[in-house]
N, C-alpha and C. Protein backbone atom coordinates (compact mmCIF):
# COMPACT_ATOMS: atom_id res chain seq x y z
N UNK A 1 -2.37 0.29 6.46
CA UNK A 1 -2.22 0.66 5.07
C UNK A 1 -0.74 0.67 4.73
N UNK A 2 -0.53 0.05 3.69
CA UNK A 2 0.89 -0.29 3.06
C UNK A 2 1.23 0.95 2.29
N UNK A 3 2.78 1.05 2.59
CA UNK A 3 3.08 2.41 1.80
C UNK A 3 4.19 2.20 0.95
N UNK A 4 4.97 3.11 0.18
CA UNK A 4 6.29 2.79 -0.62
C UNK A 4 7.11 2.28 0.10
N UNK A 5 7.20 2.88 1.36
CA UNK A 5 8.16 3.06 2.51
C UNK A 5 8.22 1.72 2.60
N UNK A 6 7.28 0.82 3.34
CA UNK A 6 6.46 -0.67 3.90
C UNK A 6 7.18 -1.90 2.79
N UNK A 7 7.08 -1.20 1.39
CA UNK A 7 7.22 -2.21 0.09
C UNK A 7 8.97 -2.21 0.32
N UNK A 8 9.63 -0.95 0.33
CA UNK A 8 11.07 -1.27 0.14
C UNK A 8 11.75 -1.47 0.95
N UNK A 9 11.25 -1.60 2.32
CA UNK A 9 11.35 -2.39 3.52
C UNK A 9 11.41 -3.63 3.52
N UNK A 10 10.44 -4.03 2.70
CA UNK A 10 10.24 -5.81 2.49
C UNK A 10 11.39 -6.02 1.20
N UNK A 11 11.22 -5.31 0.24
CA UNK A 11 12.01 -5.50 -1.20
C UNK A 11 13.51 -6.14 -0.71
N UNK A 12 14.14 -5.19 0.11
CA UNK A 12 15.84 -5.04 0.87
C UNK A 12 16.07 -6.36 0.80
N UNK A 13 15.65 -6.91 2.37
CA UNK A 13 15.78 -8.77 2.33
C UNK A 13 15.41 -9.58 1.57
N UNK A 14 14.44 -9.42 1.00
CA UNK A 14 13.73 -10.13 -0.67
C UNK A 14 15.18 -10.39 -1.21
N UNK A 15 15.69 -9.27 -2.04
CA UNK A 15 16.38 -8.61 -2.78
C UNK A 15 17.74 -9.92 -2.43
N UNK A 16 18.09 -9.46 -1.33
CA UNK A 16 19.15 -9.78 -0.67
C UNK A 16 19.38 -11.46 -0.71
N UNK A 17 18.19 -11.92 0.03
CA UNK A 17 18.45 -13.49 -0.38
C UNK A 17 17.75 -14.12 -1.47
N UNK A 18 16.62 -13.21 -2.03
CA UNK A 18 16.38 -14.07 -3.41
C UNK A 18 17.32 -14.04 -4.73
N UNK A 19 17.60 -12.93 -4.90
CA UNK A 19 18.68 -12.39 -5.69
C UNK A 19 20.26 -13.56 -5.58
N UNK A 20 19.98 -13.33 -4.26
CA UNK A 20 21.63 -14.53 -4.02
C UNK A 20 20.96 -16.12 -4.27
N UNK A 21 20.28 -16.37 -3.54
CA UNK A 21 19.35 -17.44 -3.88
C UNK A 21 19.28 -17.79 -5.40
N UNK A 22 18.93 -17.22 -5.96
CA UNK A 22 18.35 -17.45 -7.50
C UNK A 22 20.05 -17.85 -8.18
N UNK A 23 20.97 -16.49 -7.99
CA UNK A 23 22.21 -16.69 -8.73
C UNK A 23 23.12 -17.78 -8.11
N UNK A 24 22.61 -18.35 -7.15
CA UNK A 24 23.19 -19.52 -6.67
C UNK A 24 23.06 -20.28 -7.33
N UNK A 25 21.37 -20.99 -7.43
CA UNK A 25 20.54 -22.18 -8.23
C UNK A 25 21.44 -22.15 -9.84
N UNK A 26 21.43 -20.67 -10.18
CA UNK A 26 21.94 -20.93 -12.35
C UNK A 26 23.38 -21.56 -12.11
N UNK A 27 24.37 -21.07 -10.68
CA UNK A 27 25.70 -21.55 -10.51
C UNK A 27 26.62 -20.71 -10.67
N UNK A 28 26.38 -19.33 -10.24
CA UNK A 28 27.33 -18.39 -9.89
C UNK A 28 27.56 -18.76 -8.21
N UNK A 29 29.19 -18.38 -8.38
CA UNK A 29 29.61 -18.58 -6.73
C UNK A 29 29.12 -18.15 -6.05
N UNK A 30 28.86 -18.19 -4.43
CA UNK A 30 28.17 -17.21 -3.40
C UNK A 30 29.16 -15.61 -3.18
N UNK A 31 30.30 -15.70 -3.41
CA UNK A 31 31.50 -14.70 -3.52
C UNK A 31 31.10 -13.59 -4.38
N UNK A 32 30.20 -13.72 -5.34
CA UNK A 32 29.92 -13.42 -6.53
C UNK A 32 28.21 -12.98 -6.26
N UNK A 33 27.41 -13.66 -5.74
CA UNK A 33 26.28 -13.46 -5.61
C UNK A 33 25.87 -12.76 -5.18
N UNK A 34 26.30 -12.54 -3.93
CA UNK A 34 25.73 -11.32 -2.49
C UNK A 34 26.05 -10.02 -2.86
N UNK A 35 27.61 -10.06 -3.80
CA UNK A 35 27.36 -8.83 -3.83
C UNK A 35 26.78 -7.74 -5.17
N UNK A 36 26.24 -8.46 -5.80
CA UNK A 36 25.43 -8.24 -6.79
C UNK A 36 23.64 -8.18 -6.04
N UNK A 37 23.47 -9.08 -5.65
CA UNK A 37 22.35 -8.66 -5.08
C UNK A 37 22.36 -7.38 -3.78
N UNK A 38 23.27 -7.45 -3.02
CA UNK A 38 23.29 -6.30 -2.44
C UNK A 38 23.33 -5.21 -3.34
N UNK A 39 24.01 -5.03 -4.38
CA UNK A 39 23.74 -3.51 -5.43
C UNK A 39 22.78 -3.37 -5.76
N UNK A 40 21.41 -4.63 -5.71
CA UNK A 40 20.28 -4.63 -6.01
C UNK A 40 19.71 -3.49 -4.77
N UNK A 41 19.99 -4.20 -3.60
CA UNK A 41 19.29 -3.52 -2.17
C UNK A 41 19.83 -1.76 -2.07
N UNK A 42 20.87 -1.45 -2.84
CA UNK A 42 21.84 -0.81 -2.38
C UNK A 42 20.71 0.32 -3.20
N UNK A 43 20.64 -0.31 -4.72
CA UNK A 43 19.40 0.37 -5.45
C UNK A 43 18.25 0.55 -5.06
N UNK A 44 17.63 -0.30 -4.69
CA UNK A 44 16.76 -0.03 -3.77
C UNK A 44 16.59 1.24 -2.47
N UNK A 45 17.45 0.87 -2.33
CA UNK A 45 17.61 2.39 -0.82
C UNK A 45 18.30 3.58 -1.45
N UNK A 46 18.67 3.73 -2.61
CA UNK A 46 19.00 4.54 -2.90
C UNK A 46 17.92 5.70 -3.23
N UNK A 47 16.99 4.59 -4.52
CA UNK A 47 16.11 4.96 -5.19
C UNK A 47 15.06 5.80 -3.43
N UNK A 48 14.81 5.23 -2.87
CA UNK A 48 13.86 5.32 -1.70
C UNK A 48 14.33 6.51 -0.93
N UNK A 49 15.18 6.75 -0.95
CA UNK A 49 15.83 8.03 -0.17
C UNK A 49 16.22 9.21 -0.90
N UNK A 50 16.96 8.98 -2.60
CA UNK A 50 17.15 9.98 -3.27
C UNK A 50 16.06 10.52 -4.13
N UNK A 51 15.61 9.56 -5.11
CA UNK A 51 14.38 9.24 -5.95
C UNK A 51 13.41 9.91 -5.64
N UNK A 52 12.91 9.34 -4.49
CA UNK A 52 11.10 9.43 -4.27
C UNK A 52 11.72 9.50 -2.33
N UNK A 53 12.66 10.13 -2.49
CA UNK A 53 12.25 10.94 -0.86
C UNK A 53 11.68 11.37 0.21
N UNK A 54 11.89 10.78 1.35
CA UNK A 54 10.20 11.35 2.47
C UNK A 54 10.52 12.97 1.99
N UNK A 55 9.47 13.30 2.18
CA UNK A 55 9.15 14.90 2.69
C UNK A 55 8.45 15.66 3.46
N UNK A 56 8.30 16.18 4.11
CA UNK A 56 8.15 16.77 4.96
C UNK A 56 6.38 17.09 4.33
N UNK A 57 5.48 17.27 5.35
CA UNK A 57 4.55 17.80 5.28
C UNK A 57 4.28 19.34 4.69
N UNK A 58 3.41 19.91 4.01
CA UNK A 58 3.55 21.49 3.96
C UNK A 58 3.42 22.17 5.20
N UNK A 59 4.15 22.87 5.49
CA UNK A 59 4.08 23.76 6.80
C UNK A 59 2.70 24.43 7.19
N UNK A 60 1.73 24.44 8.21
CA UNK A 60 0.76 24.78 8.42
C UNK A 60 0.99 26.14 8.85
N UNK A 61 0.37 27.28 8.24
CA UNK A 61 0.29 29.03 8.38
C UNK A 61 0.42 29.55 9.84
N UNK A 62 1.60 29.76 10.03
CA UNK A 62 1.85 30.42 10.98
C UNK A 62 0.82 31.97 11.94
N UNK A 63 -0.04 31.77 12.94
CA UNK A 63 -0.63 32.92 13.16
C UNK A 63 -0.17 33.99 13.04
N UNK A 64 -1.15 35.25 12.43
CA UNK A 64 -0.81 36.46 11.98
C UNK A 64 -0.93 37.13 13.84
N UNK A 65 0.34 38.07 13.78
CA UNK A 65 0.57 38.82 15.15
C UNK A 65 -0.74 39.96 14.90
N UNK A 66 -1.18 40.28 15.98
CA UNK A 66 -2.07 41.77 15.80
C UNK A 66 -1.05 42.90 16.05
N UNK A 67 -1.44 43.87 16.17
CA UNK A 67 -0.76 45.31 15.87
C UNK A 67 0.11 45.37 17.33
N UNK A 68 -1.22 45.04 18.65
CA UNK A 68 -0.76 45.35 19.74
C UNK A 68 0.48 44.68 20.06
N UNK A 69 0.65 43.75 19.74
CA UNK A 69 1.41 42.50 20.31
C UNK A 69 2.56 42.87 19.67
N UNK A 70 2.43 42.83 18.52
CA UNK A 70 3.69 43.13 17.60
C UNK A 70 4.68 44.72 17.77
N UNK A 71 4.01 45.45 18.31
CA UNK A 71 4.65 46.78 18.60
C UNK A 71 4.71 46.31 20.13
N UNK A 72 4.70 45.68 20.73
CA UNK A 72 4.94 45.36 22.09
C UNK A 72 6.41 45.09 22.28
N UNK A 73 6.90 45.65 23.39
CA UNK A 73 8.40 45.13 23.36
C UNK A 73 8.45 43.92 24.04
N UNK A 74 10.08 42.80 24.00
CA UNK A 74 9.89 41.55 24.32
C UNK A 74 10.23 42.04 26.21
N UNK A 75 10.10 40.81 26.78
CA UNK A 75 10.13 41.27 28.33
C UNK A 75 11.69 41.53 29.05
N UNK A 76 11.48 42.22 29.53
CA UNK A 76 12.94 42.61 30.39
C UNK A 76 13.46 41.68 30.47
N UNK A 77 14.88 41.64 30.87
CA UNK A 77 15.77 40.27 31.13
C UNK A 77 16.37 40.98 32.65
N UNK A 78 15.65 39.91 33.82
CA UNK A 78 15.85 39.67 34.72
C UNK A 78 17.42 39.35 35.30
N UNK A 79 18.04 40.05 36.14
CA UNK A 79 19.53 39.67 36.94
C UNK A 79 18.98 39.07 38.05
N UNK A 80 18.96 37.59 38.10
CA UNK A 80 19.03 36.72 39.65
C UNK A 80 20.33 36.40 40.06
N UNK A 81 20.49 38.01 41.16
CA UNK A 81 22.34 37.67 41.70
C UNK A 81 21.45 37.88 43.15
C-alpha cells in the first residue's frame, strides 16, 4: 500500500529530472535548470517533513500501579567490593 511518504519519494527524482528535462526542451540553460527544479524537490521535502509531518503514533495507556506496588520501596543498591 502506497503512502504520502512512497509518492514524495518518487515526486524528488521526477521533479529533479523532469523539471530539468522539460526546461531544457523550451531552451533554458542546464546552469539555470537544475537549480530551479531542485527548489521544486527542495519543496517537496520541505512540504513532507514540515507540512504534513510523520507523527508519532498515540501513546498506548500506560498500566495503572496497584496500591501494593506503589507504596513499595525501590530495591536496595547493592556494594560489589
Amino acid at each position: 500500500m502506497t503512502g504520502y511518504y512512497d509518492y514524495i519519494l518518487g515526486l524528488i527524482p521526477l521533479a529533479l529530472l523532469g523539471i530539468t528535462g522539460a526546461l531544457v526542451v523550451v531552451g533554458l540553460n542546464v546552469t539555470m535548470a537544475v537549480p530551479m527544479a531542485a527548489g521544486v524537490a527542495a519543496l517537496l521535502t520541505g512540504h513532507a517533513l514540515f507540512i504534513n509531518g510523520p507523527s508519532k503514533s498515540a501513546p498506548s495507556p500506560s498500566p495503572v500501579a496497584s496500591a501494593a506496588t506503589a507504596e513499595r520501596p525501590g530495591p536496595a543498591v547493592l556494594d560489589a567490593d
